[in-house]
C-alpha atoms as a PDB file:
ATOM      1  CA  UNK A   1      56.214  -9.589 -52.088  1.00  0.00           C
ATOM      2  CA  UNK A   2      53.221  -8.590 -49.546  1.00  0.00           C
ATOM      3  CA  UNK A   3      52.066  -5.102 -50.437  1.00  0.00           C
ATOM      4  CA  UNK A   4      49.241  -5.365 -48.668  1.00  0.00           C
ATOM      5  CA  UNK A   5      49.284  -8.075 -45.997  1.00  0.00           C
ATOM      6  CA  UNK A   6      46.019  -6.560 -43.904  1.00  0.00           C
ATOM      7  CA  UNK A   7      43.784  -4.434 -45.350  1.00  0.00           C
ATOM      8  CA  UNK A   8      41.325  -4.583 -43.044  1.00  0.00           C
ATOM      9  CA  UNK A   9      42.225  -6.265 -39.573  1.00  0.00           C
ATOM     10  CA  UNK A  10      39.139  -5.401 -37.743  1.00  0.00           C
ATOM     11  CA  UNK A  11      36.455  -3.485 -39.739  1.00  0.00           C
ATOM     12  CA  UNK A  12      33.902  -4.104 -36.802  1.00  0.00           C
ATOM     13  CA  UNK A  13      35.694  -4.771 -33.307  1.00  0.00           C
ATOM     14  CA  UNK A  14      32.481  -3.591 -31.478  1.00  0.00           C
ATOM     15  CA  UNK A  15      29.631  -3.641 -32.996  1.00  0.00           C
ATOM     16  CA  UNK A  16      27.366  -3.599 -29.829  1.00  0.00           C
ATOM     17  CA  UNK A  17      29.373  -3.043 -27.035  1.00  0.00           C
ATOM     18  CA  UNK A  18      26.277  -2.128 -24.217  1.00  0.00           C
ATOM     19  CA  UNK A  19      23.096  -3.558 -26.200  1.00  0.00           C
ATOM     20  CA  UNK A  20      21.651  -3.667 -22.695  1.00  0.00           C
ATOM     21  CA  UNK A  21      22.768  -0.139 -21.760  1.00  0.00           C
ATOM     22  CA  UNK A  22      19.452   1.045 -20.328  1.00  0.00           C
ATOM     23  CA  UNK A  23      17.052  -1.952 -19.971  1.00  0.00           C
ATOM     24  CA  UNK A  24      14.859  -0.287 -16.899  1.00  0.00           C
ATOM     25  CA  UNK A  25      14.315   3.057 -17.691  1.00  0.00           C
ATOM     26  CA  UNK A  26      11.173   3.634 -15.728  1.00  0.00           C
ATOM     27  CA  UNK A  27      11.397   0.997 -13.116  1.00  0.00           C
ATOM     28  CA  UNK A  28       9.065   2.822 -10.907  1.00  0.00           C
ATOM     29  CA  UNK A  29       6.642   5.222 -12.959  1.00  0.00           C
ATOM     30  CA  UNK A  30       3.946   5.413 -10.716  1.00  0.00           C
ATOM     31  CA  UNK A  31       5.390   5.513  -6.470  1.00  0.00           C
ATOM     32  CA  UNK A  32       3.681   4.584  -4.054  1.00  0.00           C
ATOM     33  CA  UNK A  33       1.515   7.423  -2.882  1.00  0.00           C
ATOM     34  CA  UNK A  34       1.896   9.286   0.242  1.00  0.00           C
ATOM     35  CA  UNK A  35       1.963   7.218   2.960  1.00  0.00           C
ATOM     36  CA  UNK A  36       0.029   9.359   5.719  1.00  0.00           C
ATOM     37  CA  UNK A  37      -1.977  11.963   3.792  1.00  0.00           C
ATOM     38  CA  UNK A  38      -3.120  15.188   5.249  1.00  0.00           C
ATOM     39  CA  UNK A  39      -6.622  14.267   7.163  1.00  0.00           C
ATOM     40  CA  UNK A  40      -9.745  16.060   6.417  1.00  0.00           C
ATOM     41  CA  UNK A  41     -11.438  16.872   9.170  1.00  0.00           C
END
């Protein structure tokens, strides 16, 4: 009567589960430089 009642329940659950996994990779390239630098006298 119901040989096959769900062939396919959930063929994509999760498709994108963290689209946003690493959206500031490099939120700081370029520090601020040294604050107090060695003087030259």
């Amino acid at each position: 009567p119901n040989p096959n009642p769900n062939p396919n329940p959930n063929p994509n659950p999760n498709p994108n589960p963290n689209p946003n996994l690493n959206p500031n990779p490099n939120p700081n390239p370029h520090p601020t430089p040294h604050p107090n630098p060695i003087p030259n006298p």
